[in-house]
N, C-alpha and C. Protein backbone atom coordinates (compact mmCIF):
# COMPACT_ATOMS: atom_id res chain seq x y z
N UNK A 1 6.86 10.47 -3.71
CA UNK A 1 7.15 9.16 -4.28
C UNK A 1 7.35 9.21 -5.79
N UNK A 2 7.56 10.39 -6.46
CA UNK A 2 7.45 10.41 -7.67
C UNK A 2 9.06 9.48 -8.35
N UNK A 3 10.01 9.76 -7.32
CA UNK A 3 11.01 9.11 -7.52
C UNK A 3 11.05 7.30 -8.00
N UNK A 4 10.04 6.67 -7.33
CA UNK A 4 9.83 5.45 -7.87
C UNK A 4 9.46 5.73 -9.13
N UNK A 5 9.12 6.47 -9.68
CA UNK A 5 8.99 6.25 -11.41
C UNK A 5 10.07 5.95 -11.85
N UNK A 6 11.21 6.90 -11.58
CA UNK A 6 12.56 7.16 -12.11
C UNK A 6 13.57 5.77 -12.10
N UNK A 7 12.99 4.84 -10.84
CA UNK A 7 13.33 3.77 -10.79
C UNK A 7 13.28 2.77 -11.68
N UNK A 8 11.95 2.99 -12.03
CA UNK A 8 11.71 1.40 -13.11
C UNK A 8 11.15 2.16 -14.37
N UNK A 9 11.73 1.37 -15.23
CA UNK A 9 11.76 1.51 -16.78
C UNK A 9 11.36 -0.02 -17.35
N UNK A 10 10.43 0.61 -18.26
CA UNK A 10 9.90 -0.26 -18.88
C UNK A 10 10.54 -1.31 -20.20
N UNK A 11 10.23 -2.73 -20.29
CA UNK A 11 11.25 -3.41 -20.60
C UNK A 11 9.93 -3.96 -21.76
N UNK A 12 10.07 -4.61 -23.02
CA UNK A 12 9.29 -5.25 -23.91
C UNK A 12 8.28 -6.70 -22.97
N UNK A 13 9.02 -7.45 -22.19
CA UNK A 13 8.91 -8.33 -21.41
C UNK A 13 8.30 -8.32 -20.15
N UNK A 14 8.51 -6.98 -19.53
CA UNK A 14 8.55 -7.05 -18.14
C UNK A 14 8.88 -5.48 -17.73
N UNK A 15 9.80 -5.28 -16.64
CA UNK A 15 10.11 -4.32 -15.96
C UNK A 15 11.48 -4.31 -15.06
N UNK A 16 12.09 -3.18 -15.39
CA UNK A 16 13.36 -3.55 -15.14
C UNK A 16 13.67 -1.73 -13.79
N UNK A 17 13.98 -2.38 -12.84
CA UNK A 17 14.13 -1.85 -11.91
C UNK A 17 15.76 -1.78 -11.16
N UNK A 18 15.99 -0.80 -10.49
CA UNK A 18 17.46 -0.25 -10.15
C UNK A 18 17.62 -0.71 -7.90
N UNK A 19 18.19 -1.38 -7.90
CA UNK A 19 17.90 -1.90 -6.36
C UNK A 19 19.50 -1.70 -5.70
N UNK A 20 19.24 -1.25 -4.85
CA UNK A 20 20.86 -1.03 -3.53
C UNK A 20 20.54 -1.90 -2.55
N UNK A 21 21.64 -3.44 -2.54
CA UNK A 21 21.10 -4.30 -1.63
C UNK A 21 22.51 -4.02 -0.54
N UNK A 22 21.36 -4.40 0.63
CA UNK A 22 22.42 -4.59 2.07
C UNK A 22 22.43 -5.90 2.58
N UNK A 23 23.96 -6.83 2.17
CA UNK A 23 23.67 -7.72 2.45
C UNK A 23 24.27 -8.15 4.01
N UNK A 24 23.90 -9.57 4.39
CA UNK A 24 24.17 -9.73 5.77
C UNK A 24 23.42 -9.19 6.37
N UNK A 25 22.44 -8.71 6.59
CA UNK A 25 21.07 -7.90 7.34
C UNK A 25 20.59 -9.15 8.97
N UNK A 26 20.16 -8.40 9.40
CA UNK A 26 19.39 -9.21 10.57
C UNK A 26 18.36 -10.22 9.75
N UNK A 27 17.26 -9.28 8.99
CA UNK A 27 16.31 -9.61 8.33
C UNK A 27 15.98 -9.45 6.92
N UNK A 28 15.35 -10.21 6.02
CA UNK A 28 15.56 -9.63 4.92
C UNK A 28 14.16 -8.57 4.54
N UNK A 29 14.44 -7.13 4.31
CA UNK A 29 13.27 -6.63 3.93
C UNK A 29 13.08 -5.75 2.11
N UNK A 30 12.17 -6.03 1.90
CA UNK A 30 12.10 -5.23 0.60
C UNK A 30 10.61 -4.76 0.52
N UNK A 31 10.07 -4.13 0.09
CA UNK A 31 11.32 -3.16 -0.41
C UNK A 31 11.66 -2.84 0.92
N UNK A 32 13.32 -2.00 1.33
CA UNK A 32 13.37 -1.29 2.88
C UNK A 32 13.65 0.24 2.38
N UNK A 33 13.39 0.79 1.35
CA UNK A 33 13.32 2.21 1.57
C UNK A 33 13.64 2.67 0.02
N UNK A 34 13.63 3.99 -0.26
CA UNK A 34 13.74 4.43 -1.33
C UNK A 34 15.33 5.57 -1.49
N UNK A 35 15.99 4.97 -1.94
CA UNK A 35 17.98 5.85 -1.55
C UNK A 35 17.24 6.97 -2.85
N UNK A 36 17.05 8.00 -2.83
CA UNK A 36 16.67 9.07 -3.69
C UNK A 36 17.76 9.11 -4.56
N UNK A 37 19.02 9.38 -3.44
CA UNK A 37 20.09 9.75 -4.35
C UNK A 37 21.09 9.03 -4.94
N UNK A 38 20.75 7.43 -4.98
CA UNK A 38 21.06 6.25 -5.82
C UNK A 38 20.16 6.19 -6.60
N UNK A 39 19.03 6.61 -6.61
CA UNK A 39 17.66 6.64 -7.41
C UNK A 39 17.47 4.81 -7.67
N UNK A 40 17.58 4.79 -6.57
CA UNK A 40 17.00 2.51 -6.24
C UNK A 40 16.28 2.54 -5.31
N UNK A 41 15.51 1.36 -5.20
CA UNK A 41 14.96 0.86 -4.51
C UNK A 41 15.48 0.31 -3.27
N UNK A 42 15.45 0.31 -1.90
CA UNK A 42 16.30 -0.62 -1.31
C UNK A 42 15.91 -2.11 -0.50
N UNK A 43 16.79 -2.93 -0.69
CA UNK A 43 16.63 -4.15 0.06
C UNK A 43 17.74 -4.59 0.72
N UNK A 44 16.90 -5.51 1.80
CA UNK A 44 18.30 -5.91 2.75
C UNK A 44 18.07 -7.49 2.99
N UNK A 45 18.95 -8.49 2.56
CA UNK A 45 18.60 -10.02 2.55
C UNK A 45 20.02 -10.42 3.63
N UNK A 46 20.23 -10.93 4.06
CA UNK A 46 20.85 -11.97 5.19
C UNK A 46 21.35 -12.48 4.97
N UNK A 47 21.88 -13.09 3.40
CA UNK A 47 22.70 -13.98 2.71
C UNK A 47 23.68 -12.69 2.73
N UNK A 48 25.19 -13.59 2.86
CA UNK A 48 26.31 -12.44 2.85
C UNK A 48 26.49 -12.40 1.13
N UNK A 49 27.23 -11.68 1.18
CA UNK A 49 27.36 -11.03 0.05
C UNK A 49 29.18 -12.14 -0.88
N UNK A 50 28.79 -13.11 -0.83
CA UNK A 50 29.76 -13.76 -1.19
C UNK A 50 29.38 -15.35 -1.62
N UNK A 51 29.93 -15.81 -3.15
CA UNK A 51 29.41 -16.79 -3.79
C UNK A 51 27.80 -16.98 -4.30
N UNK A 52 27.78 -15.68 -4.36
CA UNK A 52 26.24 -15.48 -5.07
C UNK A 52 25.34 -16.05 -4.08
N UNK A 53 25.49 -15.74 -2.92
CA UNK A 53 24.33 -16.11 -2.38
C UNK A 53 23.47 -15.11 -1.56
N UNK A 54 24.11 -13.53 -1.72
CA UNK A 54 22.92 -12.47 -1.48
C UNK A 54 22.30 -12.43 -2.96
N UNK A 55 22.80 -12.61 -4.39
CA UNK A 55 21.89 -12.02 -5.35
C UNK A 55 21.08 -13.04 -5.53
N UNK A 56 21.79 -14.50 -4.99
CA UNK A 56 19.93 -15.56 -5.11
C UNK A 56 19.11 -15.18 -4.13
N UNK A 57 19.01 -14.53 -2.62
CA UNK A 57 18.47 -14.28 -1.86
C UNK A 57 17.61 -13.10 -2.32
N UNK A 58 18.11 -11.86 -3.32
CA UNK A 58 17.66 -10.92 -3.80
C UNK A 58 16.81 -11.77 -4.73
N UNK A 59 16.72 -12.26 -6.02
CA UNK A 59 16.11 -12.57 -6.92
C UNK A 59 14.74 -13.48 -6.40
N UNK A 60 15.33 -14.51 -5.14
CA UNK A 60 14.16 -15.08 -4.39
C UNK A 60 13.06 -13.79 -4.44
N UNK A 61 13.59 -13.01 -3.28
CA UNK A 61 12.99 -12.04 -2.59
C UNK A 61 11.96 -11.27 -3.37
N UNK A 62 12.77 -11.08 -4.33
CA UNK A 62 11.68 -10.56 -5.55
C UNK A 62 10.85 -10.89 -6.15
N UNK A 63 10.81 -11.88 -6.40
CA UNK A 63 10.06 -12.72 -6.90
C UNK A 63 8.72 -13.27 -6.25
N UNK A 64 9.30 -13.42 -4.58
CA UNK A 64 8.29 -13.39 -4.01
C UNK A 64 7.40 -11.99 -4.13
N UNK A 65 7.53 -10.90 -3.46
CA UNK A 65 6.71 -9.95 -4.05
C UNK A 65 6.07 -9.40 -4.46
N UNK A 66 6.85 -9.89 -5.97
CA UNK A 66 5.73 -9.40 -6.98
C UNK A 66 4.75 -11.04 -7.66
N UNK A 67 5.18 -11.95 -6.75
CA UNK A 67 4.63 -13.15 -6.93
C UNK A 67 4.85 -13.93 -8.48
N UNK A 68 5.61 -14.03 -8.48
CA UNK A 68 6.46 -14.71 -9.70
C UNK A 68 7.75 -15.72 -9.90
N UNK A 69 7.97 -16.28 -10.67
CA UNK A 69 8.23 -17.63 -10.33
C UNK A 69 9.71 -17.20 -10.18
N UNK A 70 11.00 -17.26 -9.33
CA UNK A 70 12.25 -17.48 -9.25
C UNK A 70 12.88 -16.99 -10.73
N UNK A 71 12.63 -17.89 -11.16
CA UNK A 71 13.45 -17.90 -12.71
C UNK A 71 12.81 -17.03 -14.22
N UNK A 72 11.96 -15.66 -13.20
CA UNK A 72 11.06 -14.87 -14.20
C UNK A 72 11.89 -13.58 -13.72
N UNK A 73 13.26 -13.60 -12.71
CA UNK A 73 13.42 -12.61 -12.22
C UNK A 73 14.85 -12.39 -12.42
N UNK A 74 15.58 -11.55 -12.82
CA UNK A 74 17.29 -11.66 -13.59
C UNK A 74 18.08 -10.51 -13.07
N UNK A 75 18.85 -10.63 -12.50
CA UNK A 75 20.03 -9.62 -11.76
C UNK A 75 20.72 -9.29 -13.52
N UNK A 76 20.68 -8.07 -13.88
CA UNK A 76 21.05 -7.53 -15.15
C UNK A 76 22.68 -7.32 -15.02
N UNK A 77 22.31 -6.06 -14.34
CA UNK A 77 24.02 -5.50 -13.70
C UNK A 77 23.74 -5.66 -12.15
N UNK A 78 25.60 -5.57 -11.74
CA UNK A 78 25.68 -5.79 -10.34
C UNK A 78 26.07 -6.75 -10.48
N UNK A 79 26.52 -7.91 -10.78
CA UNK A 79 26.12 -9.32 -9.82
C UNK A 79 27.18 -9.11 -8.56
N UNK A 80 28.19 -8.50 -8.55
CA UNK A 80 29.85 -8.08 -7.48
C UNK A 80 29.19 -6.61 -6.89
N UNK A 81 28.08 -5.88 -7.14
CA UNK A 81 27.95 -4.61 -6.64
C UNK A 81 26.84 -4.15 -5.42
N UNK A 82 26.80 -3.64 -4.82
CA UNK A 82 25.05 -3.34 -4.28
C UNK A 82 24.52 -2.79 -4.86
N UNK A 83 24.68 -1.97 -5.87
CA UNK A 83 23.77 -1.60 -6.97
C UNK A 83 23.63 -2.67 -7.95
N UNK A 84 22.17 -2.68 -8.11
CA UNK A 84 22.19 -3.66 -9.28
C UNK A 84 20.72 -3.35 -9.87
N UNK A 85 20.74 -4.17 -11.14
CA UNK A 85 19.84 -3.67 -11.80
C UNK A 85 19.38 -4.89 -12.50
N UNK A 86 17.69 -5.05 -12.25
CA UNK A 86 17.10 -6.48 -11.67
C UNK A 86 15.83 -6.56 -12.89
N UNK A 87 15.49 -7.40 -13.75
CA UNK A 87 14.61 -7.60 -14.43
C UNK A 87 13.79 -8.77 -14.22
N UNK A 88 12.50 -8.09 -14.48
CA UNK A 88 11.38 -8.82 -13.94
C UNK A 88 10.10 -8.99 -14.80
N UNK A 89 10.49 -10.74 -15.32
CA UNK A 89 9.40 -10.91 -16.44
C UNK A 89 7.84 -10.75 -16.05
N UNK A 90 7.27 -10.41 -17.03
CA UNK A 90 6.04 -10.71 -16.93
C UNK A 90 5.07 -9.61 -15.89
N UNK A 91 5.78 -8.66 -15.82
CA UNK A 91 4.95 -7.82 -14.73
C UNK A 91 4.75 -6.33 -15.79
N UNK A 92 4.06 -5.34 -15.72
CA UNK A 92 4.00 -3.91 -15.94
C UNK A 92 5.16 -2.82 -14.98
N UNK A 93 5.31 -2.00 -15.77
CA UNK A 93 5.99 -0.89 -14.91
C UNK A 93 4.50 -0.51 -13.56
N UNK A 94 3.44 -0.13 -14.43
CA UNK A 94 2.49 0.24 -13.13
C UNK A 94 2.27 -1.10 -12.35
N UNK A 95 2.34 -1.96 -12.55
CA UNK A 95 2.11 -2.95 -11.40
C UNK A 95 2.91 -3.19 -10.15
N UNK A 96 4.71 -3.21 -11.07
CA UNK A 96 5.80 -2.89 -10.02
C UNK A 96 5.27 -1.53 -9.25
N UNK A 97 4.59 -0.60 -9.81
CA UNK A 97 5.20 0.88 -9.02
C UNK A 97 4.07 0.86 -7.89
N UNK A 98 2.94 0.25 -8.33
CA UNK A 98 1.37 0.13 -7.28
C UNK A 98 2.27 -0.50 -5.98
N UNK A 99 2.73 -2.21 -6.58
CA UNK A 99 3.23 -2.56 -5.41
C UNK A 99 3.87 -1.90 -4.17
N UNK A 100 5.23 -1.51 -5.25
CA UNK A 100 5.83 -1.13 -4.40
C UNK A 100 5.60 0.30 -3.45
N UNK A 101 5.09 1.34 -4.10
CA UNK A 101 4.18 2.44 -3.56
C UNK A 101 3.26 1.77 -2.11
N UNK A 102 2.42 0.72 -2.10
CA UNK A 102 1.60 0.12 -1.30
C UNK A 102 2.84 -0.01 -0.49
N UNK A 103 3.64 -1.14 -0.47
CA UNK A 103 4.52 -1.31 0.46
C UNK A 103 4.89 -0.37 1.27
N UNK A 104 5.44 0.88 0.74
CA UNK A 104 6.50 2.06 1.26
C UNK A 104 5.67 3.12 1.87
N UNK A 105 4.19 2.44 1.94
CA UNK A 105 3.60 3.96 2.26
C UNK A 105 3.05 3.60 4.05
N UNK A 106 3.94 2.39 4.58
CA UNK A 106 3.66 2.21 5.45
C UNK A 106 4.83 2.45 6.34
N UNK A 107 6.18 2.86 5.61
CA UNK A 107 7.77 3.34 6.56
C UNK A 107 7.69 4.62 6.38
C-alpha cells in the first residue's frame, strides 16, 4: 500500500488526492481500488458521465467519507476526464491515507 502515499500530496488547506472515476456504475463505491499504474485512487458513482453530474456524484461521495461538508471538497483537474484530481479541505494527508488504507484493506 505504499502506493497510496504517492497518491495524496499535501496541500496548505487540506489534501489533494489523484482519483480514476468509472462513471455509470451499478453502484457507487469508493474508494473501489488502487490503479497502481494511474497512481489514483479508484471510484465508481452511477451518475453518467455527462452535464456534471458524475463529478457532483464524485465530490458528494467524497465528502461523505472523509465526512465533510460538500462544498469543502473541489474537483481541481479533470472536470471532462476520469482522471481527476480532487481537493479536500480541512483534512491531513495522514488522515486521508488512515482512511483510506482502513477501507482497502478489506478488497
Amino acid at each position: 500500500m505504499d502506493e497510496i502515499d504517492k497518491i495524496i500530496k499535501k496541500h496548505q488547506d487540506g489534501a489533494v488526492l489523484n482519483l480514476f472515476v468509472t462513471a455509470g456504475s451499478r453502484k457507487v463505491v469508493f474508494p473501489a481500488g488502487v490503479n497502481n499504474w494511474r497512481k489514483c485512487i479508484e471510484i465508481s458513482v452511477s451518475a453518467p458521465a455527462k452535464e456534471n453530474k458524475a463529478n457532483k456524484e464524485v465530490i458528494k461521495t467524497v465528502a461523505n467519507f472523509f465526512e465533510k461538508p460538500v462544498n469543502n471538497v473541489f474537483v481541481l483537474t479533470g472536470a471532462k476526464n476520469p482522471k481527476k484530481t480532487v481537493f479536500v479541505k480541512g483534512v491531513t494527508v495522514d488522515f486521508v491515507s488512515d482512511r483510506l488504507r482502513e477501507s482497502l484493506n478489506g478488497l
